[in-house]
C-alpha atoms as a PDB file:
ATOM      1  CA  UNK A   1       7.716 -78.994 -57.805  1.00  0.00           C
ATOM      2  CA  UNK A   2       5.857 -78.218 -54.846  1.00  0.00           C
ATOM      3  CA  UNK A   3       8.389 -78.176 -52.751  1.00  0.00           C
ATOM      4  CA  UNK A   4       9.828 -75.334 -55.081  1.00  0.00           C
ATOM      5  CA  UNK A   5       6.695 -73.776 -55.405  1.00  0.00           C
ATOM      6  CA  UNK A   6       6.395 -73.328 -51.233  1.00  0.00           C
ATOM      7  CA  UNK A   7       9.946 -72.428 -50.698  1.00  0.00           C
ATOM      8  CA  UNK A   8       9.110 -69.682 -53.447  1.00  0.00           C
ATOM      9  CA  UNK A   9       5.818 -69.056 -51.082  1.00  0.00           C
ATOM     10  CA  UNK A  10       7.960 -69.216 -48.301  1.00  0.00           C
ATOM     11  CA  UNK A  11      10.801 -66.269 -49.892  1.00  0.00           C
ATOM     12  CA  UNK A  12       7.588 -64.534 -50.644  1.00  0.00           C
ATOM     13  CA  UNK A  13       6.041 -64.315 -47.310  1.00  0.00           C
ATOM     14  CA  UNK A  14       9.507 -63.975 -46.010  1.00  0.00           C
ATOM     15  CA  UNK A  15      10.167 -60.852 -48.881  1.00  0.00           C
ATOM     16  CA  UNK A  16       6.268 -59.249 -47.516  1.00  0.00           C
ATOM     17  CA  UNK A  17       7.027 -59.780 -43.728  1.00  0.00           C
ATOM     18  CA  UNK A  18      10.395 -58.049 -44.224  1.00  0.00           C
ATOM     19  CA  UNK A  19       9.040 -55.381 -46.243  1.00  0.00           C
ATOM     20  CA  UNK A  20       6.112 -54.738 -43.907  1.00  0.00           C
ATOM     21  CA  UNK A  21       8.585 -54.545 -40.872  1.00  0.00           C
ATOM     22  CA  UNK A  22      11.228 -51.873 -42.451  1.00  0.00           C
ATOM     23  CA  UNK A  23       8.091 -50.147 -43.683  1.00  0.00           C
ATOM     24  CA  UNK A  24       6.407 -50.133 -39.926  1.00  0.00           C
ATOM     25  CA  UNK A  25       9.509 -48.985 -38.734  1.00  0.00           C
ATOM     26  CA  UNK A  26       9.761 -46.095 -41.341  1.00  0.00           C
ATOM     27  CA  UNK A  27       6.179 -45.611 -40.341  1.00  0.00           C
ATOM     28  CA  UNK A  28       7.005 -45.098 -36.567  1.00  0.00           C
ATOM     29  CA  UNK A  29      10.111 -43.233 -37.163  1.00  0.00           C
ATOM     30  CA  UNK A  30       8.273 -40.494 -39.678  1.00  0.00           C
ATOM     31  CA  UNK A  31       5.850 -40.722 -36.518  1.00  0.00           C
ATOM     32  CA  UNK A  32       8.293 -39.524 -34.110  1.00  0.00           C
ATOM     33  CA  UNK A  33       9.800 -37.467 -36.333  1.00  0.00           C
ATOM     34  CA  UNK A  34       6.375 -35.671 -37.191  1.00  0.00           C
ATOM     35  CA  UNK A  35       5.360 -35.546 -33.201  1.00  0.00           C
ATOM     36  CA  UNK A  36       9.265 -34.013 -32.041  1.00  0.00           C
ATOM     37  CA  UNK A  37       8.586 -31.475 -35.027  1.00  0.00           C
ATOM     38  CA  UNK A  38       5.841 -30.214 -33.857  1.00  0.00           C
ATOM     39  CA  UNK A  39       6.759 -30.332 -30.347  1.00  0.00           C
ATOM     40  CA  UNK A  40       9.954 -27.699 -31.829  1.00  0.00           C
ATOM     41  CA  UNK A  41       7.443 -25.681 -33.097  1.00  0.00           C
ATOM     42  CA  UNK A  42       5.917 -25.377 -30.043  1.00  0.00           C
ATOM     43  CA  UNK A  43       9.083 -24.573 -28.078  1.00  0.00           C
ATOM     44  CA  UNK A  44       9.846 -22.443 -30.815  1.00  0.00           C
ATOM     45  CA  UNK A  45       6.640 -20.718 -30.537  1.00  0.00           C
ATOM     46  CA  UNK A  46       6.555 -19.972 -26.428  1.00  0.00           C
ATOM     47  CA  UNK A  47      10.279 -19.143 -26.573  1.00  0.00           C
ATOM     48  CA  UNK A  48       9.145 -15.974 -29.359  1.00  0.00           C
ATOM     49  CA  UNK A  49       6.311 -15.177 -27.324  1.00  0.00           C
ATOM     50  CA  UNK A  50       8.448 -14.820 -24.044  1.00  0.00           C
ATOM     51  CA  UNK A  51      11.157 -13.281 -25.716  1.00  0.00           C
ATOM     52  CA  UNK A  52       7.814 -10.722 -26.766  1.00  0.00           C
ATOM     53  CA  UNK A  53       7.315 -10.617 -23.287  1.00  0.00           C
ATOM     54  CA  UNK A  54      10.572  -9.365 -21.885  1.00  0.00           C
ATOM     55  CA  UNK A  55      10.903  -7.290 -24.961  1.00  0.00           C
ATOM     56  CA  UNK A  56       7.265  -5.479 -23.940  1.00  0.00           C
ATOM     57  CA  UNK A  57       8.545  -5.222 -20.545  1.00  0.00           C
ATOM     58  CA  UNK A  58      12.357  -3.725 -21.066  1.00  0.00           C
ATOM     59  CA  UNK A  59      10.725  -0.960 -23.735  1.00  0.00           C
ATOM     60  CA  UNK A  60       7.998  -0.334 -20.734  1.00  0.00           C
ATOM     61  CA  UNK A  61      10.721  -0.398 -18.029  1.00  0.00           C
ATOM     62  CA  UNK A  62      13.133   2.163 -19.860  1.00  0.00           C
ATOM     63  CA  UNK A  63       9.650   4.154 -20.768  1.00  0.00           C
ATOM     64  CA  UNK A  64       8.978   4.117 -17.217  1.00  0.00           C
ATOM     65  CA  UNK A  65      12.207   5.382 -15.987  1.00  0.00           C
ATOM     66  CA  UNK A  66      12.297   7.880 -18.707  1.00  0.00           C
ATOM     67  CA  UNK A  67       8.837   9.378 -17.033  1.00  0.00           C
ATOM     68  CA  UNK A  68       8.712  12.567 -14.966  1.00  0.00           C
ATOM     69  CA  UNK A  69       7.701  10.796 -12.279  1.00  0.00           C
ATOM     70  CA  UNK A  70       8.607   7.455 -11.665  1.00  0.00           C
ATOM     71  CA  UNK A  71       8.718   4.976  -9.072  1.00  0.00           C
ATOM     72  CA  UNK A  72      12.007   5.477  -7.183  1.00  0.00           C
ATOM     73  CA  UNK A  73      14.552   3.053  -5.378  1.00  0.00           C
ATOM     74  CA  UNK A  74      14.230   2.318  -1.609  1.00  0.00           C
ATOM     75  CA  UNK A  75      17.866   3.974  -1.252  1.00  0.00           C
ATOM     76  CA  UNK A  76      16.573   7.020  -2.669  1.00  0.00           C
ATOM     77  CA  UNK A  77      13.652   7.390  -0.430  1.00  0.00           C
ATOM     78  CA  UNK A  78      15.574   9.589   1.731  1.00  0.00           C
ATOM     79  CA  UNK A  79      16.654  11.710  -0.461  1.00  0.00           C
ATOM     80  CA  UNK A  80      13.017  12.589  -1.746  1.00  0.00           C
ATOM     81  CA  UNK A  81      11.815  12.951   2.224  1.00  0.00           C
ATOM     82  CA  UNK A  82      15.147  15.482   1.924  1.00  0.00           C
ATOM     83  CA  UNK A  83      13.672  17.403  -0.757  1.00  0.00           C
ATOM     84  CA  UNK A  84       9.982  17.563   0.476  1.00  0.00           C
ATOM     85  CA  UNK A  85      11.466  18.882   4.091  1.00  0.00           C
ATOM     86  CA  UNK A  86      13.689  21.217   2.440  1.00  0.00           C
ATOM     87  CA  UNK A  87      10.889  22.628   0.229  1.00  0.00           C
ATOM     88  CA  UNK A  88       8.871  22.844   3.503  1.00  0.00           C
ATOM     89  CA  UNK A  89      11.690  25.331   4.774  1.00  0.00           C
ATOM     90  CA  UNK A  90      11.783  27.188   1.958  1.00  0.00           C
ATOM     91  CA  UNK A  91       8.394  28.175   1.751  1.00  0.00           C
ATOM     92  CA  UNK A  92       8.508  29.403   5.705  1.00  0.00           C
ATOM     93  CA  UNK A  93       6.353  26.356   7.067  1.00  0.00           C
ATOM     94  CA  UNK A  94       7.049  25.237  10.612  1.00  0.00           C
ATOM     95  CA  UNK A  95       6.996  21.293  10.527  1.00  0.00           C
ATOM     96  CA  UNK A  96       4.742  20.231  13.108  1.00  0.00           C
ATOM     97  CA  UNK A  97       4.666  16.058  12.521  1.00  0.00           C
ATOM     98  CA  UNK A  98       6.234  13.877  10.381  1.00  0.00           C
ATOM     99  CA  UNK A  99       5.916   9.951  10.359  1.00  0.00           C
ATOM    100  CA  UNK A 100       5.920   6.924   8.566  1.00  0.00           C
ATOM    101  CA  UNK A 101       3.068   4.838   8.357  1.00  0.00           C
ATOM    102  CA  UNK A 102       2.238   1.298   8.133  1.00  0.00           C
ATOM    103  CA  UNK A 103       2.816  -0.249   5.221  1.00  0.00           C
ATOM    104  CA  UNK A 104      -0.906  -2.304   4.123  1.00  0.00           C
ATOM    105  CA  UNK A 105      -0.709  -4.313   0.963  1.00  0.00           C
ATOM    106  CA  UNK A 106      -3.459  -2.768  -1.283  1.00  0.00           C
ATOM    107  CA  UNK A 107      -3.753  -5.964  -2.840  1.00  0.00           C
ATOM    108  CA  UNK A 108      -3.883  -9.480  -1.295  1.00  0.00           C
ATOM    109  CA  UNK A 109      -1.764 -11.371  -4.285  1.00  0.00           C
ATOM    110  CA  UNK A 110       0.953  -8.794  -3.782  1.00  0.00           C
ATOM    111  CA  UNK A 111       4.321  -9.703  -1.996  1.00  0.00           C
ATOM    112  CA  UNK A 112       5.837  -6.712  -1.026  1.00  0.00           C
ATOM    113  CA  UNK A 113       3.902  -3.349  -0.683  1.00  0.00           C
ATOM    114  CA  UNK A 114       5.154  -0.731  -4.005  1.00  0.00           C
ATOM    115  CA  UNK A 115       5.250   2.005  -1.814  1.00  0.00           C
ATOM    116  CA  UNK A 116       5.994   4.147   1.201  1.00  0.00           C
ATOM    117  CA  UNK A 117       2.893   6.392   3.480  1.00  0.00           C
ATOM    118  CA  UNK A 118       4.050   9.505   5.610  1.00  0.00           C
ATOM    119  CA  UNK A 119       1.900  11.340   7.698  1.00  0.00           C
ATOM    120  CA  UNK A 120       3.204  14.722   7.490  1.00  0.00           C
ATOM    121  CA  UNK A 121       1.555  18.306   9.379  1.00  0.00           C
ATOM    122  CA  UNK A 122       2.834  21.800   9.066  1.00  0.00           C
ATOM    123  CA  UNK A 123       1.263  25.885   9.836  1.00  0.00           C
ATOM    124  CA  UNK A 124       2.258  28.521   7.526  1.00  0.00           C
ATOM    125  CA  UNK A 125       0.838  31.218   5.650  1.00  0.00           C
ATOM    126  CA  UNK A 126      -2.363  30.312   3.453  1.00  0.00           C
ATOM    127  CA  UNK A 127      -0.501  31.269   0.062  1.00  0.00           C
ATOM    128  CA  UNK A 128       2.721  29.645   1.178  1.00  0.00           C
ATOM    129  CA  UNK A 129       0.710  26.785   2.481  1.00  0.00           C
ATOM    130  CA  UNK A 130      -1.291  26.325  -0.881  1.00  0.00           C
ATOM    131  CA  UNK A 131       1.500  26.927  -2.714  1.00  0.00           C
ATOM    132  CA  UNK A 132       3.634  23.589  -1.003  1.00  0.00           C
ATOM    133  CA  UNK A 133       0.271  21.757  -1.563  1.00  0.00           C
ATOM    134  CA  UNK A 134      -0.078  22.527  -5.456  1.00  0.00           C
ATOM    135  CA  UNK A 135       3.201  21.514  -5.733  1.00  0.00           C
ATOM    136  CA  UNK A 136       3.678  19.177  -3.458  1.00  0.00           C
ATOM    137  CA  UNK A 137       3.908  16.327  -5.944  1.00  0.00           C
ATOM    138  CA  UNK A 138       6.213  17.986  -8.658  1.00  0.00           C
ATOM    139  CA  UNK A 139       8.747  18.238  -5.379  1.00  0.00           C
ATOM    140  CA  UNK A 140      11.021  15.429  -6.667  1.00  0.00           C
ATOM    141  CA  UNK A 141      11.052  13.161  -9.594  1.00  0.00           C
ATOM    142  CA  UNK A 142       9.748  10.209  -7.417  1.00  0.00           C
ATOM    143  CA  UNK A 143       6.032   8.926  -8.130  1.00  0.00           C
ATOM    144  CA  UNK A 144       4.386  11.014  -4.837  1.00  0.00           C
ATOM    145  CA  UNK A 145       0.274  10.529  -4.369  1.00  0.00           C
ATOM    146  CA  UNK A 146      -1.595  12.557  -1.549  1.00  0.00           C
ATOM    147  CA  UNK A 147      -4.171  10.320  -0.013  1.00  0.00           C
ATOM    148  CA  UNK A 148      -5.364  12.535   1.910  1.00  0.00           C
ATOM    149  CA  UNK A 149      -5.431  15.824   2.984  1.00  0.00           C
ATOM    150  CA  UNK A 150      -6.917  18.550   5.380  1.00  0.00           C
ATOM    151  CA  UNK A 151      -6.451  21.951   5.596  1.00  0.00           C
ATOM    152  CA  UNK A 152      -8.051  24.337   8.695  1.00  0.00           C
ATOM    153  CA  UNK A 153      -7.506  27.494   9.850  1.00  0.00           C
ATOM    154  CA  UNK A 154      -4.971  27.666  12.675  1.00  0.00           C
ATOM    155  CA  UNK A 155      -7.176  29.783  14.978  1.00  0.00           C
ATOM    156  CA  UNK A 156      -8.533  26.601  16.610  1.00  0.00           C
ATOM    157  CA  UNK A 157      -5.222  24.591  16.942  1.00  0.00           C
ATOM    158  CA  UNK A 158      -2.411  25.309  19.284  1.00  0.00           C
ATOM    159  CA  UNK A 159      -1.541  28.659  19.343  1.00  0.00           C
ATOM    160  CA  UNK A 160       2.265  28.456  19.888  1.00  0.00           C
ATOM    161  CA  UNK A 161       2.999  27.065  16.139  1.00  0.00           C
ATOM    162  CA  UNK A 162       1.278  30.735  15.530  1.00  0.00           C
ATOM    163  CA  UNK A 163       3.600  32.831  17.756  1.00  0.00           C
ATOM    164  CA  UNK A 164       6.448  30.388  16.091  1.00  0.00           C
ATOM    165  CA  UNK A 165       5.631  31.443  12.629  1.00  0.00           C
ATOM    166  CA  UNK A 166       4.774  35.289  13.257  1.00  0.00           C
ATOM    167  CA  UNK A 167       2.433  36.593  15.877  1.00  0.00           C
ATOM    168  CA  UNK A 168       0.885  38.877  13.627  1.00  0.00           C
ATOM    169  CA  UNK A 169      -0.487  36.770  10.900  1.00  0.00           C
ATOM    170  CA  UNK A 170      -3.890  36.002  11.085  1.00  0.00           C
ATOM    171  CA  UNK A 171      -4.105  33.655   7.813  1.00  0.00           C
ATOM    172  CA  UNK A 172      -2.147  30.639   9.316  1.00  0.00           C
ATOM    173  CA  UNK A 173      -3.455  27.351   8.222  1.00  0.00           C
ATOM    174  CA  UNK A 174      -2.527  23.748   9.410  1.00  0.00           C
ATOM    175  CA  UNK A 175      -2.553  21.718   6.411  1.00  0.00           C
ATOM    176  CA  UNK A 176      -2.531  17.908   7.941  1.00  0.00           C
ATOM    177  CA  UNK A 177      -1.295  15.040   4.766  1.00  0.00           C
ATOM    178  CA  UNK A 178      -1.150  11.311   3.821  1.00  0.00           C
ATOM    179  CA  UNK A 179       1.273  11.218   1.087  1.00  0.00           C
ATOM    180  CA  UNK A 180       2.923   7.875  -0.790  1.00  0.00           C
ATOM    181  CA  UNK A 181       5.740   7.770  -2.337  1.00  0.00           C
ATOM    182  CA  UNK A 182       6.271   4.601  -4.835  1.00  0.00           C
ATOM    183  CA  UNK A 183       8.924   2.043  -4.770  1.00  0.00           C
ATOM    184  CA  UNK A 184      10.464  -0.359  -7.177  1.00  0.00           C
END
């Protein structure tokens, strides 16, 4: 009988070792199933918030190009340099300088620089003048700053851009400008 009683033992242990195995393995799989489900919801979770993200920044993008003024495209630069000079002739100013400046980052972490600096000088009349100043920026479309500006009476500059203009005004200014325009 004993040996009965141990093989019984024995189908016993054997029964509880089994058991304990498939249930360790259950135990481990629900484990991994329970880490790689959270790890989806994770995923799931930075996927929605960059999908946020480039959501956010398409609505501010078209909001942006929908603006007044707006930064413009580096082809298009021209075009707005086009519309400045031609306002320039239309309000009787003699162009007197023009340039481009050196582009300076404004801030270290930025790549490329977002925008464009002209140094630009004319002589007019003082309304005419003031009235390309004021609405200097509303020229074009294009995101324009002035940076700086300075405006003196053309009595103590060159007196040819006077005798250009018409020798018989005495309100000539030179109006001397930094100006950016923005790029994308």
């Amino acid at each position: 009988m004993k040996i009965k009683e141990l093989s019984k033992i024995k189908g016993a242990f054997k029964y509880i070792g089994i058991t304990s195995i498939v249930f360790l393995i259950i135990l481990g799989l629900f484990f991994e199933l329970s880490v790689s489900y959270q790890e989806a919801n994770i995923t799931k979770a930075n996927m929605a918030n960059m999908q946020k993200t480039i959501d956010e920044y398409n609505n501010l993008a078209t909001k942006i190009n929908g603006e007044t003024y707006r930064p413009v495209d580096k082809e298009q630069l021209d075009t707005v340099q086009t519309e400045i000079l031609n306002n320039l002739a239309k309000h009787q100013l003699l162009l007197e300088k023009f340039s481009e400046k050196e582009a300076k980052k404004t801030n270290k972490k930025d790549k490329e620089v977002s925008f464009r600096e002209y140094d630009i000088s004319f002589v007019g009349d003082w309304s005419k003048a003031i009235t390309m100043v004021t609405n200097f920026t509303s020229v074009s479309d294009a995101l324009i700053t002035i940076e700086k500006i300075q405006i003196s009476s053309d009595e103590t500059n060159n007196t040819k851009s006077k005798d250009k203009i018409n020798a018989n005004q005495t309100n000539n200014v030179k109006v001397d400008m930094v100006y950016r325009i923005y790029i994308k």
